[in-house]
Protein backbone atom coordinates (compact mmCIF):
# COMPACT_ATOMS: atom_id res chain seq x y z
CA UNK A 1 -3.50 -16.11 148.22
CA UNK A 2 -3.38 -14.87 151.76
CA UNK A 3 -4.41 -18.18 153.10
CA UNK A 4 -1.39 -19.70 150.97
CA UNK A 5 1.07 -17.51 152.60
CA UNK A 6 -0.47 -17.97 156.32
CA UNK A 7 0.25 -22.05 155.52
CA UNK A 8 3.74 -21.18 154.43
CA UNK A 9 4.18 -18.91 157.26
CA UNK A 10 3.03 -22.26 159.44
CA UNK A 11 5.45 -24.26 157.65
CA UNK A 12 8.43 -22.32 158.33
CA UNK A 13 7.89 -21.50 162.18
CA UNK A 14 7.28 -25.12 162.26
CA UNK A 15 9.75 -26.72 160.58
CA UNK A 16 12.07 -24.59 163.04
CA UNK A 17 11.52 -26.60 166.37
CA UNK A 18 13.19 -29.54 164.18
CA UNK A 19 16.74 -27.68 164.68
CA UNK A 20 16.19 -27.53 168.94
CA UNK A 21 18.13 -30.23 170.62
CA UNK A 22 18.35 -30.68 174.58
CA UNK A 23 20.87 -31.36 176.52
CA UNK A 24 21.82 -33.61 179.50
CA UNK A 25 24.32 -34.83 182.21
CA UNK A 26 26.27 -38.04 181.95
CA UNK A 27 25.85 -40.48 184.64
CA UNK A 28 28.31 -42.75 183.48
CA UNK A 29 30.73 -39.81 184.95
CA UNK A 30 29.78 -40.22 188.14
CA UNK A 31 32.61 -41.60 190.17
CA UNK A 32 30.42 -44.33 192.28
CA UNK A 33 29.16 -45.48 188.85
CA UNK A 34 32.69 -46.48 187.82
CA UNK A 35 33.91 -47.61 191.05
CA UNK A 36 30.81 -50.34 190.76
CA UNK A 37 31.39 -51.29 187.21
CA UNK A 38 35.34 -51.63 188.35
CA UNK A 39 34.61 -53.30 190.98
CA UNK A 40 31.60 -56.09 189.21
CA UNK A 41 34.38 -56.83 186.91
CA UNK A 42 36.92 -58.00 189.26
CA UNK A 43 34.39 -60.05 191.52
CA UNK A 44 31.65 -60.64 188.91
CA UNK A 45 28.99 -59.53 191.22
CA UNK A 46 27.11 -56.50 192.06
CA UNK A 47 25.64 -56.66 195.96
CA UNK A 48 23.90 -59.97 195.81
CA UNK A 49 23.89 -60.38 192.01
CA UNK A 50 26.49 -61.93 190.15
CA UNK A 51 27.19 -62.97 186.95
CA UNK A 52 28.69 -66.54 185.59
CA UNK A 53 29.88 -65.35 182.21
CA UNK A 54 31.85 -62.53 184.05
CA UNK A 55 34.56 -65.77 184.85
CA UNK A 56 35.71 -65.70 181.13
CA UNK A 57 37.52 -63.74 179.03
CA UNK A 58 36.78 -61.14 176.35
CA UNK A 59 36.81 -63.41 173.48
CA UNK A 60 34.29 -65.57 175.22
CA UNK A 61 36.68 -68.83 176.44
CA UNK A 62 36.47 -70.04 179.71
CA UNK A 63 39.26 -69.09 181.97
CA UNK A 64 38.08 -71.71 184.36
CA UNK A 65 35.34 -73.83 184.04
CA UNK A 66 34.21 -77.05 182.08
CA UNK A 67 32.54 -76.18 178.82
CA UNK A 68 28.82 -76.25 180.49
CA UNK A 69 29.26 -73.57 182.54
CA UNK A 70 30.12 -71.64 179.23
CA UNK A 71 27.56 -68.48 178.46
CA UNK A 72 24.41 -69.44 175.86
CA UNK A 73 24.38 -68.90 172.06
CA UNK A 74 21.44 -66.14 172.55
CA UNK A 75 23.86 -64.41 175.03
CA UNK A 76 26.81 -64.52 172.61
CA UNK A 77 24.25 -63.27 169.51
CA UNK A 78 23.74 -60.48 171.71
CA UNK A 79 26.86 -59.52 172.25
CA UNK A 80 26.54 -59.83 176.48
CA UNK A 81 29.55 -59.55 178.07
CA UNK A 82 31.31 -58.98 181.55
CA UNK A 83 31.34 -55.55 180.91
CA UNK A 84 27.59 -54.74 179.52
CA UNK A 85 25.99 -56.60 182.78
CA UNK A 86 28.17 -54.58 185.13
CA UNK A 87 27.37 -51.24 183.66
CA UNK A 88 23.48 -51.95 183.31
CA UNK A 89 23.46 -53.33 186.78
CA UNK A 90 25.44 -50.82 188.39
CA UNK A 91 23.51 -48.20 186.49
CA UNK A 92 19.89 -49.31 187.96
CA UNK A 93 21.65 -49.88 191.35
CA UNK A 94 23.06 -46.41 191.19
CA UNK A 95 19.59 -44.95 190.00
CA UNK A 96 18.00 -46.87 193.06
CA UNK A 97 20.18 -44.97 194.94
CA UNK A 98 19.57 -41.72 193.41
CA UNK A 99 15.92 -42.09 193.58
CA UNK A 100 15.85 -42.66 197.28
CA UNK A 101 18.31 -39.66 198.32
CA UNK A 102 15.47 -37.61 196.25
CA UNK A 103 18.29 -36.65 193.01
CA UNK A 104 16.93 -36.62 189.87
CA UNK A 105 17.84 -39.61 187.06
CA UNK A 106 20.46 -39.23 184.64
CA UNK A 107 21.92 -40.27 181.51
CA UNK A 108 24.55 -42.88 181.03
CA UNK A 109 26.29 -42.83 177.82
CA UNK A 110 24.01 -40.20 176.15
CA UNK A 111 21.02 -42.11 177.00
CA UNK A 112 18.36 -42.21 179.88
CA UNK A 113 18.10 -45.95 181.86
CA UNK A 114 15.76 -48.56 180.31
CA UNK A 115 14.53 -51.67 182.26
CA UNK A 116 15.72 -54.95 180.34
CA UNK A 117 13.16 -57.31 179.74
CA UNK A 118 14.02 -60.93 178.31
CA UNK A 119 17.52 -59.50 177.62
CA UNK A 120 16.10 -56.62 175.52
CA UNK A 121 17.24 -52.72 176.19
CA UNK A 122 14.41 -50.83 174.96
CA UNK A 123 11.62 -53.20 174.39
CA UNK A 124 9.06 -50.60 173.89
CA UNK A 125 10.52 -48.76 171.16
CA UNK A 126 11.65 -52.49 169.52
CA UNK A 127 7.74 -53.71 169.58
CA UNK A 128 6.29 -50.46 168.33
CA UNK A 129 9.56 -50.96 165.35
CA UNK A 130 8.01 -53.77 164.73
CA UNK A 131 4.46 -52.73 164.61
CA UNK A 132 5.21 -49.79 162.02
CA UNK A 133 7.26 -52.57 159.97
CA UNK A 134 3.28 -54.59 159.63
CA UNK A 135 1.50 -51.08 158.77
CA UNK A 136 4.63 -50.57 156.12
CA UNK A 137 4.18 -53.76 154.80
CA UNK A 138 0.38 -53.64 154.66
CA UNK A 139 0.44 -50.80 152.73
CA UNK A 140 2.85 -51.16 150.77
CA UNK A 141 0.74 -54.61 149.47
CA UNK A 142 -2.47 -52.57 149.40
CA UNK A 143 -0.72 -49.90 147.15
CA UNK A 144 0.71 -52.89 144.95
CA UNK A 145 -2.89 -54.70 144.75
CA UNK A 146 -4.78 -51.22 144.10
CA UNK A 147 -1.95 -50.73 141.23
CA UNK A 148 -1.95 -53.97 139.42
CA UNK A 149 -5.12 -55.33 139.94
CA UNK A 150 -8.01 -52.56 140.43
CA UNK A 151 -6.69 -50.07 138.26
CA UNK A 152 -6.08 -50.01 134.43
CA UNK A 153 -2.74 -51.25 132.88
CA UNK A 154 -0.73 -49.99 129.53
CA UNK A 155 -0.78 -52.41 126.94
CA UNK A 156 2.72 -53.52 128.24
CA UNK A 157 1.41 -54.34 131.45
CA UNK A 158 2.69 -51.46 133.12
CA UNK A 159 1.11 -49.27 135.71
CA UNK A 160 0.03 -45.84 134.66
CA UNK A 161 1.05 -44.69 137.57
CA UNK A 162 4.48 -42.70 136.50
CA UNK A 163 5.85 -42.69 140.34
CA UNK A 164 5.18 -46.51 140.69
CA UNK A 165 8.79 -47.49 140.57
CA UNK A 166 9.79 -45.00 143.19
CA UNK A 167 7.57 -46.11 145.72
CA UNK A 168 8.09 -49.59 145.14
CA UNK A 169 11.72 -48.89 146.37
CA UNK A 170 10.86 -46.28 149.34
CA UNK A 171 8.84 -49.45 150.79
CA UNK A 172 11.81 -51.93 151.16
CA UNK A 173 13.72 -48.85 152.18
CA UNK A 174 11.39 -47.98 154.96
CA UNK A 175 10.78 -51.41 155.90
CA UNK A 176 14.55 -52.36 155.75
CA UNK A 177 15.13 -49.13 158.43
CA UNK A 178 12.30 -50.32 160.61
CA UNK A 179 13.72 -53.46 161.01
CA UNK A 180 17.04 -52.20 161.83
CA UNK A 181 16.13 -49.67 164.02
CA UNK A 182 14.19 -52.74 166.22
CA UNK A 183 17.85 -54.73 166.08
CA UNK A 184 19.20 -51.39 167.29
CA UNK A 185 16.97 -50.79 170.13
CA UNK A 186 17.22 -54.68 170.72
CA UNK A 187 20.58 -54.60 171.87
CA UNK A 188 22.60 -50.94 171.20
CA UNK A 189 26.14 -52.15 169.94
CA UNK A 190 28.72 -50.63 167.72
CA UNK A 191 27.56 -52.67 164.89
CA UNK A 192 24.11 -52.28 164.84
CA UNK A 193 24.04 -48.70 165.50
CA UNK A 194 25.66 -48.58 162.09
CA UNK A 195 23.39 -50.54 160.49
CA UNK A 196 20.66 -48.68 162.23
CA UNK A 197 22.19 -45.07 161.05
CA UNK A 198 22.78 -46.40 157.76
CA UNK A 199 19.36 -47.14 156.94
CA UNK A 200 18.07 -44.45 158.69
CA UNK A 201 20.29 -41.69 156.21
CA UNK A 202 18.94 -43.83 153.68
CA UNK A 203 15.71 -43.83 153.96
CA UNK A 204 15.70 -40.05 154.76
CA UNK A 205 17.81 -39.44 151.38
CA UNK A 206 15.55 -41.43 149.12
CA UNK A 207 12.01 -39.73 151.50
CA UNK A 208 13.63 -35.96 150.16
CA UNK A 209 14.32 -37.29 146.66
CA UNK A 210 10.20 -38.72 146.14
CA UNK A 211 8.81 -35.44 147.59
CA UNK A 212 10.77 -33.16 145.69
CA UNK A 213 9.81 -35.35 142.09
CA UNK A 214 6.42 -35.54 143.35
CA UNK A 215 6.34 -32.25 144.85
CA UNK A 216 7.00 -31.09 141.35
CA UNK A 217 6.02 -33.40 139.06
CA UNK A 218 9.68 -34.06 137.70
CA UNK A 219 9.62 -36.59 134.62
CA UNK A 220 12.42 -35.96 132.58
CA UNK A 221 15.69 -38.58 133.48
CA UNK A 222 17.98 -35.41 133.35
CA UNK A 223 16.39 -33.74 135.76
CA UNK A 224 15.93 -36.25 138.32
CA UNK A 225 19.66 -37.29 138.16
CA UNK A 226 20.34 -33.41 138.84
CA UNK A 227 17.94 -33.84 141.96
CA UNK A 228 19.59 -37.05 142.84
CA UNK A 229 22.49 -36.56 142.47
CA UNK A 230 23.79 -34.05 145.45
CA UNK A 231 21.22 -36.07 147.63
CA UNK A 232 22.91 -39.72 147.06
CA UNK A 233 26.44 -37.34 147.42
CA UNK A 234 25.41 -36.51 151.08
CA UNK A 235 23.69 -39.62 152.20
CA UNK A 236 26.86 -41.26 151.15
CA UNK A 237 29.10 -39.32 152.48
CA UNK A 238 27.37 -39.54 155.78
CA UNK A 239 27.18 -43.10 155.75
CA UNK A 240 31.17 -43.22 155.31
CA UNK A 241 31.59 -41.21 157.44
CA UNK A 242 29.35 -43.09 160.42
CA UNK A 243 31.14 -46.26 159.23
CA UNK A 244 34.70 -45.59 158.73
CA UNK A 245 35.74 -42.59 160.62
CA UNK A 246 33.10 -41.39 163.82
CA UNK A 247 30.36 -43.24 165.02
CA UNK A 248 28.94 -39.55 166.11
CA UNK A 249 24.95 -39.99 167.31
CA UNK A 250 24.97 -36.18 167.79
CA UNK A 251 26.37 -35.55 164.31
CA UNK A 252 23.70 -38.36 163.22
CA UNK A 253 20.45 -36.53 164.46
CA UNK A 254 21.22 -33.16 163.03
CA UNK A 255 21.61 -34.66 159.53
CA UNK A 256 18.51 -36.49 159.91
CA UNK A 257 16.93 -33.40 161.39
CA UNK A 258 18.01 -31.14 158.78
CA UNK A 259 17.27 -33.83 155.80
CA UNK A 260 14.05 -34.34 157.40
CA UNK A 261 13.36 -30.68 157.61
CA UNK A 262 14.08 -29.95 154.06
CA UNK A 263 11.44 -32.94 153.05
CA UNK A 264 8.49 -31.36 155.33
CA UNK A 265 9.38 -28.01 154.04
CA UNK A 266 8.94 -29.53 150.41
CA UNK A 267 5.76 -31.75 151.16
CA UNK A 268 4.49 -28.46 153.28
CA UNK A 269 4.52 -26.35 150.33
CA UNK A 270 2.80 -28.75 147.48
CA UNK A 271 0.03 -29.01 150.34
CA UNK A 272 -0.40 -25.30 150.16
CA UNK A 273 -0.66 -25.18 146.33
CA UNK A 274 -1.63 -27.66 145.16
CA UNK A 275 -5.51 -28.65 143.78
CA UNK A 276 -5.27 -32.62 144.51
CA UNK A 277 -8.35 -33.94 145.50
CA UNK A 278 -6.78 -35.64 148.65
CA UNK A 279 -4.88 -32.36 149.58
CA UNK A 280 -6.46 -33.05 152.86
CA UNK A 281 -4.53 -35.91 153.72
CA UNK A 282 -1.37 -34.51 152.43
CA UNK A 283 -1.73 -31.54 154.50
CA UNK A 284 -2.58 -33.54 157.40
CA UNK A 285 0.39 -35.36 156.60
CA UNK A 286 2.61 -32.65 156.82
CA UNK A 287 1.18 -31.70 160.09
CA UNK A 288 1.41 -35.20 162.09
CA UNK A 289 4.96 -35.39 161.19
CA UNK A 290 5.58 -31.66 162.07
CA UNK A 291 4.29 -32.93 165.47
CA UNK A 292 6.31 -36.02 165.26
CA UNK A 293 9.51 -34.91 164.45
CA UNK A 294 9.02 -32.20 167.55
CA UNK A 295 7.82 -35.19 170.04
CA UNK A 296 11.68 -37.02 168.84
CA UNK A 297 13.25 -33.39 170.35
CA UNK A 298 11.81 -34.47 173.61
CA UNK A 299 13.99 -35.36 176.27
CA UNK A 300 12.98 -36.97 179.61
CA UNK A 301 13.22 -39.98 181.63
CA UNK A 302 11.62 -42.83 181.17
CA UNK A 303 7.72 -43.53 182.89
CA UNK A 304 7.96 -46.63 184.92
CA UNK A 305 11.45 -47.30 183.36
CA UNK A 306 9.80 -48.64 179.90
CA UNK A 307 8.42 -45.54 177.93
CA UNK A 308 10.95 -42.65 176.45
CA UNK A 309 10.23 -39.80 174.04
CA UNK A 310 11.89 -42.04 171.37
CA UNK A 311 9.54 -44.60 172.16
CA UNK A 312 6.74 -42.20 172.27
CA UNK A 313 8.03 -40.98 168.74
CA UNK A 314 8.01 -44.52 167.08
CA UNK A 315 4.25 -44.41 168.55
CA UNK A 316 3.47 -41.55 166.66
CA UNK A 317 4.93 -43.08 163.64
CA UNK A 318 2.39 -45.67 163.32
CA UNK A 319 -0.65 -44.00 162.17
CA UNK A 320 1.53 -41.33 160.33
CA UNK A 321 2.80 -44.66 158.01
CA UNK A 322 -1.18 -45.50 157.42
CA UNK A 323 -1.63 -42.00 156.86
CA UNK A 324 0.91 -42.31 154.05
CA UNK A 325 0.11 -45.04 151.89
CA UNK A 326 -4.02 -43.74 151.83
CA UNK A 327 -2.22 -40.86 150.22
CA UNK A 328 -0.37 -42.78 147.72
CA UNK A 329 -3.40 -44.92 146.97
CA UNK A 330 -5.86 -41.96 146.55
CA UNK A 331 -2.55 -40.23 144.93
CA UNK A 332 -2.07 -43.40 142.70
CA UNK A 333 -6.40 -43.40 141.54
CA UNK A 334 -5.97 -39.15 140.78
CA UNK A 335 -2.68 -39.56 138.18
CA UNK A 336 -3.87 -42.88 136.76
CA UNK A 337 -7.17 -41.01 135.83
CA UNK A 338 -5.91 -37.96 134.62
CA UNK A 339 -3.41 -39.97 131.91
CA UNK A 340 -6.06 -42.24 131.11
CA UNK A 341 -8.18 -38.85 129.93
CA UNK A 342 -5.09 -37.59 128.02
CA UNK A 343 -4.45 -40.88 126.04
CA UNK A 344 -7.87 -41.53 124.89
């Protein structure tokens, strides 16, 4: 009992660094900053570097020009403009600056100053997206093979496995927020931010709604409408929200943080209590994304220009998604035993 309550007492001082946030200056304040990006867009060139798709207009015509000089299809796809090559140039000209008067880098627009590479804003965080899409999609198939082909069926085919269904959906929900979140950090526009933040409320929604009917083995359909129910209400309402009224990031995180929280907390608990013979991994679980979620409250610039906290968070991720689906395999073997014992 004692060692029950010192877990608990782990999980709640834990769970607490999730609601810490940190703070930091805007560099797309600073007055040289703007006088640059003012100044790229009326001559189309920062210092030595200029820009051929900064001679047309917003809606992408050429003001003057014959049609070959007009920008490429990849650069229209990714939304480059005028305007988005004058503030990233003028922002790692101005940090170049910075760095050689000895000040210390800041943030432009909420975020610290990535290094492009091949047109791509943050192509650390998009190739490690990527990577935790494969170890999604590999387990998820492992899961579904284990299921339907090494363990018994039900005479109707069916998997004995009574949270099958559930997971079957949490996998193209995770995968379909993966992918989004590497369009997002492939180029960070209006419209995929949305789609990014979307997915992401999603997928946190649907992650509290399985632990909580795992967490306590919830089978009747009444009672998992009343637990989904208020969930889908507030992962909608956020969603609207993002969409249709403020595209807030700040407002974002803390939902996520405090939906997030709320899942660990559940998961946390069940680990403490529970007798499951791969408790183990579900309590290490719990711990690696305790550890996780704290690493995404980090806040500091960039090594080498490449490598952020959030890109050290996705890292994490990886082997906390293999982590996972072991769990729901070995979880998947435990319940399809036990009901195999009480129908015979």
């Amino acid at each position: 009992m004692a060692r029950n309550l010192r877990w608990v007492v782990f999980i709640v001082l834990a769970v607490s660094c999730l609601v810490s946030t940190l703070e930091a200056s805007e560099g797309d304040a600073d007055p040289l900053y703007k006088s640059c990006v003012d100044q790229c867009q009326k001559t189309g060139c920062v210092g030595d570097n200029c820009f051929q798709h900064c001679k047309f207009s917003a809606d992408g015509k050429a003001i003057d020009g014959p049609w070959y000089m007009q920008e490429p299809l990849y650069l229209r796809w990714k939304q480059w403009d005028c305007q988005s090559d004058c503030q990233y140039e003028c922002m790692m000209t101005r940090e170049e600056e910075r760095k050689r008067n000895g000040e210390k880098p800041t943030k432009y627009f909420g975020k610290w100053p990535l290094k492009h590479v091949y047109g791509i804003q943050e192509p650390v965080s998009v190739a490690l997206s990527a990577l935790d899409l494969a170890i999604q999609f590999h387990g998820w198939v492992s899961y579904f093979i284990l299921v339907y082909y090494n363990l018994p069926l039900q005479p109707n085919r069916k998997p004995y496995y009574e949270y099958n269904g559930l997971l079957h959906i949490y996998a193209m929900i995770v995968m379909n927020s993966l992918f989004w979140s590497g369009v997002c950090h492939s180029r960070d526009v209006a419209l995929t931010e949305r789609l990014d933040y979307s997915s992401a409320t999603t997928l946190a929604g649907f992650s509290l709604i399985l632990a909580i009917i795992r967490s306590f083995s919830i089978h009747d359909k009444s009672a998992k409408v009343m637990v989904t129910a208020p969930i889908l209400v507030v992962v909608a309402t956020h969603i609207l929200y993002l969409n249709f009224y403020n595209l807030d990031e700040g407002l974002h995180r803390k939902v996520i943080s405090g939906i997030g929280a709320v899942e660990l907390v559940v998961w946390g608990v069940w680990a403490a209590l529970t007798s499951h013979p791969s408790k183990w991994k579900l309590r290490a679980f719990f711990v690696s994304s305790i550890l996780t979620m704290c690493l995404r409250m980090l806040d500091f610039q960039p090594y080498k220009g490449y490598v952020d906290a959030h890109a050290l968070w996705r890292a994490a991720g990886i082997p906390l998604s293999y982590l996972w689906w072991s769990f729901v395999c070995d979880d998947a073997v435990f319940r399809t035993t036990v009901l195999l014992k009480k129908s015979k």
